[in-house]
Each structure stands twice: as structure tokens, then as C-alpha cells.
C-alpha atoms as a PDB file:
ATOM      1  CA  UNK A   1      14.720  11.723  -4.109  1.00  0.00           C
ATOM      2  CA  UNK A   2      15.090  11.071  -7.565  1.00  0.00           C
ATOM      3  CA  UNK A   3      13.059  10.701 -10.513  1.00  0.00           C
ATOM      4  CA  UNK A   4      13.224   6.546 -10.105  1.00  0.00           C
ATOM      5  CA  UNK A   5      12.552   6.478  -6.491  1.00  0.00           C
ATOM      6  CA  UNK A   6       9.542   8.436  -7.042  1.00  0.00           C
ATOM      7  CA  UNK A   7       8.364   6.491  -9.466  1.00  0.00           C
ATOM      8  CA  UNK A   8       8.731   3.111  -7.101  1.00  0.00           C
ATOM      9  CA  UNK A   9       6.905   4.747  -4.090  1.00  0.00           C
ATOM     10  CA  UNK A  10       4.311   5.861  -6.436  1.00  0.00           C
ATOM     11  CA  UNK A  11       3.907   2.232  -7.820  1.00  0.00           C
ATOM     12  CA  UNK A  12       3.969   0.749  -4.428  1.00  0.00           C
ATOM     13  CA  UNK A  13       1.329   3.102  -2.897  1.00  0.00           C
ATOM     14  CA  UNK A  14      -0.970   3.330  -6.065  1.00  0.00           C
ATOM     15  CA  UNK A  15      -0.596  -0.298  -7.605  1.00  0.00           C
ATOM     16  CA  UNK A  16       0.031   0.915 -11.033  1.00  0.00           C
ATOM     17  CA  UNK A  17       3.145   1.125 -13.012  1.00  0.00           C
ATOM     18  CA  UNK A  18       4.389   4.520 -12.844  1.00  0.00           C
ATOM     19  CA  UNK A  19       6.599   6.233 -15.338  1.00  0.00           C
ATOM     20  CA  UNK A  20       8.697   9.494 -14.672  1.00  0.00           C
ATOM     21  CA  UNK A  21       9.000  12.968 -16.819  1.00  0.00           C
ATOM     22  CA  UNK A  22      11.957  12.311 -19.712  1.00  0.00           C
ATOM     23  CA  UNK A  23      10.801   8.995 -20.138  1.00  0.00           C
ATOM     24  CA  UNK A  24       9.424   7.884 -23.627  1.00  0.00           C
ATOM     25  CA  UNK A  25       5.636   6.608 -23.215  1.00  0.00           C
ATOM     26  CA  UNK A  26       2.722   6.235 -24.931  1.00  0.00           C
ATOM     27  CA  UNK A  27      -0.190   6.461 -24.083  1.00  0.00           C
ATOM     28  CA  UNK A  28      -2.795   7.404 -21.824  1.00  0.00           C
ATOM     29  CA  UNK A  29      -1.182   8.535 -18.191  1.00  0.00           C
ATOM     30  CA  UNK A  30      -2.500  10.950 -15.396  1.00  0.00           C
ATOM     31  CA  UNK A  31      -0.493  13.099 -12.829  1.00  0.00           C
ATOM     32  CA  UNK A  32       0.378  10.903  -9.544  1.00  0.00           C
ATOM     33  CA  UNK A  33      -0.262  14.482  -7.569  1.00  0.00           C
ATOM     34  CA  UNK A  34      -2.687  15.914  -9.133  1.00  0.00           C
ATOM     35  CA  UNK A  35      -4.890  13.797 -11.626  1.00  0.00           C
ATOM     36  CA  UNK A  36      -4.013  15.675 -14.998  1.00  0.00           C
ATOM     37  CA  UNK A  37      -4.358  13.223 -17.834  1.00  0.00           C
ATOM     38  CA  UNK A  38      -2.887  13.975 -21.028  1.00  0.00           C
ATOM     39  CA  UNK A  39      -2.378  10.871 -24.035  1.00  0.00           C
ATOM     40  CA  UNK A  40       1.486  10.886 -24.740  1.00  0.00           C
ATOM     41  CA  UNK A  41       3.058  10.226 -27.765  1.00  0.00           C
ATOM     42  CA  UNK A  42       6.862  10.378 -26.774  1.00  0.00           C
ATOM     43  CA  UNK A  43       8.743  11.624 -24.201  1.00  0.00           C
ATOM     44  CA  UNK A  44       6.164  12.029 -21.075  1.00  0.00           C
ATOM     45  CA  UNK A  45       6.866  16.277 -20.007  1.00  0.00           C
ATOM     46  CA  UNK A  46       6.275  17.126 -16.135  1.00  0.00           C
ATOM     47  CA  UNK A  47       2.650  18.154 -15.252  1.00  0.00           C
ATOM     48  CA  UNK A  48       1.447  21.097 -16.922  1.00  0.00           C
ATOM     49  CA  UNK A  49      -0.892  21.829 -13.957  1.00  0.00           C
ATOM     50  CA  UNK A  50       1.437  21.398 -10.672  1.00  0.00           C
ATOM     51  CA  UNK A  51       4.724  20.453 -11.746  1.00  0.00           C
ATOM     52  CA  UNK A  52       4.946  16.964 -10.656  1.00  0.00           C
ATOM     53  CA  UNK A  53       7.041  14.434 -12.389  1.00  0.00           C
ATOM     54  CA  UNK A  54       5.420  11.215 -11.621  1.00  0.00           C
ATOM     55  CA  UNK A  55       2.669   9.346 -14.196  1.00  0.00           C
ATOM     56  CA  UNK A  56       0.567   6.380 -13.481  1.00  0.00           C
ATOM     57  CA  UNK A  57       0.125   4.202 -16.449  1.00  0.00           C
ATOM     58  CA  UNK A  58      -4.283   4.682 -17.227  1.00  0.00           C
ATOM     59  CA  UNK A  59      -4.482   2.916 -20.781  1.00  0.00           C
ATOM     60  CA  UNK A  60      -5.698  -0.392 -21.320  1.00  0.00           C
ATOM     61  CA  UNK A  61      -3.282  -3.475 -22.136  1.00  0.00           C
ATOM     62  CA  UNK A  62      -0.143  -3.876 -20.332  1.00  0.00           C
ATOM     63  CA  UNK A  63       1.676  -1.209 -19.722  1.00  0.00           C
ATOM     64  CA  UNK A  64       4.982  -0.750 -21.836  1.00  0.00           C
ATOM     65  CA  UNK A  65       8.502  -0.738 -21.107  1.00  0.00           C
ATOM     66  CA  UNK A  66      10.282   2.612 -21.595  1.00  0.00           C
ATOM     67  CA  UNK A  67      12.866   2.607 -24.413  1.00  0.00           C
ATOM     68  CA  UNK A  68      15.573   4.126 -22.630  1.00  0.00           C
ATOM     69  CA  UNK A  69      16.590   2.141 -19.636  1.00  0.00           C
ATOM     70  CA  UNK A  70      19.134   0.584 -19.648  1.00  0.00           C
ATOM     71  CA  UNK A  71      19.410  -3.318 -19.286  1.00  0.00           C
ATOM     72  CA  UNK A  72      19.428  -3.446 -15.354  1.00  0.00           C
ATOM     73  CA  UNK A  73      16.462  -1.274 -15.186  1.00  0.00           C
ATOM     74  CA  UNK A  74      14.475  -2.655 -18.046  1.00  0.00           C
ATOM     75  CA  UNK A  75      15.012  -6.023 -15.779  1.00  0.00           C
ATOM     76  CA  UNK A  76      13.483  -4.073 -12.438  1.00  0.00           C
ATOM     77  CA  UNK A  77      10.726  -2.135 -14.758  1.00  0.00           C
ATOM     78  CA  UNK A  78       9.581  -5.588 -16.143  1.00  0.00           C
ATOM     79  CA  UNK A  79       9.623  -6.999 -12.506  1.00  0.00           C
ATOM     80  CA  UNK A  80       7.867  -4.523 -11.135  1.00  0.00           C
ATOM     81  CA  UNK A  81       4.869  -5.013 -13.324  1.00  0.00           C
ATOM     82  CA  UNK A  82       4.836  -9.015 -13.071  1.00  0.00           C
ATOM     83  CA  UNK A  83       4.706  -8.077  -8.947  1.00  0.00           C
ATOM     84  CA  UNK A  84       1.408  -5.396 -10.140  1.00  0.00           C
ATOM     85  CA  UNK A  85       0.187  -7.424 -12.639  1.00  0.00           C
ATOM     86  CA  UNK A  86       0.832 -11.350 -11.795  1.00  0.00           C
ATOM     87  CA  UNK A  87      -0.286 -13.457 -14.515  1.00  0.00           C
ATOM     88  CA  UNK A  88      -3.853 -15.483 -14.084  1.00  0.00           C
ATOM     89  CA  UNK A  89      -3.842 -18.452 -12.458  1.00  0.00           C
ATOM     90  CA  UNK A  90      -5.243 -21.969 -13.846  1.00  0.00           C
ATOM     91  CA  UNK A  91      -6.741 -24.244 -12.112  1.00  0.00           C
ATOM     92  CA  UNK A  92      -8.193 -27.900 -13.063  1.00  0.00           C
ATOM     93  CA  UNK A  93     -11.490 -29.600 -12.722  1.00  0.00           C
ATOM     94  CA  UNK A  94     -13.228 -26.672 -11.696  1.00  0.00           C
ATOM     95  CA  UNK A  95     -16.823 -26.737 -12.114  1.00  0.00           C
ATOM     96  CA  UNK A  96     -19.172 -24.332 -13.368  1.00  0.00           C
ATOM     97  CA  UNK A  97     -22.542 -23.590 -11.924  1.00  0.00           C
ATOM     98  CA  UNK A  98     -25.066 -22.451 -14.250  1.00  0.00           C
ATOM     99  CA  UNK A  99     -27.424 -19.436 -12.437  1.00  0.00           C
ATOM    100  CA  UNK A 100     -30.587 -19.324 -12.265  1.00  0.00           C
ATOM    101  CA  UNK A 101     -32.688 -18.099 -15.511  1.00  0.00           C
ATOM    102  CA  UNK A 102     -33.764 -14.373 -14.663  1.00  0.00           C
ATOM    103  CA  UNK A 103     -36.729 -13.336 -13.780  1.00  0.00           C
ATOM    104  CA  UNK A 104     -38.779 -10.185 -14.835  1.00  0.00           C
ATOM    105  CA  UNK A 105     -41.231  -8.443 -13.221  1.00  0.00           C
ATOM    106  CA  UNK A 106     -42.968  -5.496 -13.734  1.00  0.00           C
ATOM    107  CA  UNK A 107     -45.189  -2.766 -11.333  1.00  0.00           C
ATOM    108  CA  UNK A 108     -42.398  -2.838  -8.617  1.00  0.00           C
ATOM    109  CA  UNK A 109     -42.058   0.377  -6.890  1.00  0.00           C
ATOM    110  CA  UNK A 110     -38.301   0.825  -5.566  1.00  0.00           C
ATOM    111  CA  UNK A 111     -38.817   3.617  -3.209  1.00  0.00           C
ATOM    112  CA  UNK A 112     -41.642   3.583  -0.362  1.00  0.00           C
END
């Protein structure tokens, strides 16, 4: 398997964009195998802890696009996250209910 396929069967059974070791990202990312997280600055190394050489994208924001692909796969990387991250969806004339005010009380007892 290579170093790409990984990387789509690890997006498709975790839901999050996946990046592979070589691959110049960063930001936060954690170990598909075994959970390590490390913060990367540039290009992401394999796990330090169990050799794997799959990342899940863990930052907040979009996740980027990895400088060095070339145009066909920058095309698939940017599909694949539109498929994991679809854009919101507006709708019109959509009403708002207001909830109720809260109320407060005091003395409960929560366990028996």
C-alpha cells in the first residue's frame, strides 16, 4: 500500500483529512495508529512512538493543502476535504424560537 492509499483509507474510516510522513504540514496532527500528537512545523516525520506514517489533521480551521502535490493531487486533496467538510447549508424563512427564560432553584439534592 502506499503512503497515499493509506492516507485515503484513513480519511474514509476516521472522517478527517489525513496527511502522510514527507509531507509538509503545519500544525497540530496525531498518529492514525497510535494517538501521538506532536505540532508540526514542516515536513510531518513518521511516528516517533510506533512507526506509523499516517496523521489525522487535529487543529482548528480547515485543514491545509500540502505544498508538494502536484496539480492532479492537489485537485483530489481539495476534494476530499469538500466530501469531509461540505460547506453549511442556507436555508430561507426559517424561524427562530426563543426558549424559555431559565429558571433557578436552589436546595435540590441530585442524588437520593
Amino acid at each position: 500500500m502506499t503512503p497515499a492509499q493509506g492516507v485515503a483509507e484513513a480519511q474514509k474510516r476516521l472522517g478527517l483529512t489525513c496527511y502522510h510522513a514527507g509531507q509538509k504540514v503545519a500544525g497540530m496532527v496525531g498518529c492514525v495508529a497510535c494517538q501521538f500528537q506532536i505540532r508540526n512545523r514542516s515536513a510531518l516525520p513518521t511516528c516517533p512512538q510506533c512507526g506509523e506514517m499516517v496523521w489525522a489533521w487535529l487543529d482548528e480551521g480547515p485543514a491545509p493543502t500540502p505544498e508538494d502535490l502536484s496539480a492532479e493531487e492537489r485537485a483530489a486533496h481539495e476534494k476530499a476535504q469538500t466530501e469531509l467538510n461540505p460547506p453549511p447549508s442556507v436555508e430561507e424563512g426559517v424561524s427562530l424560537e426563543v426558549t424559555p427564560e431559565v429558571k433557578i432553584e436552589e436546595n435540590i439534592k441530585l442524588e437520593p
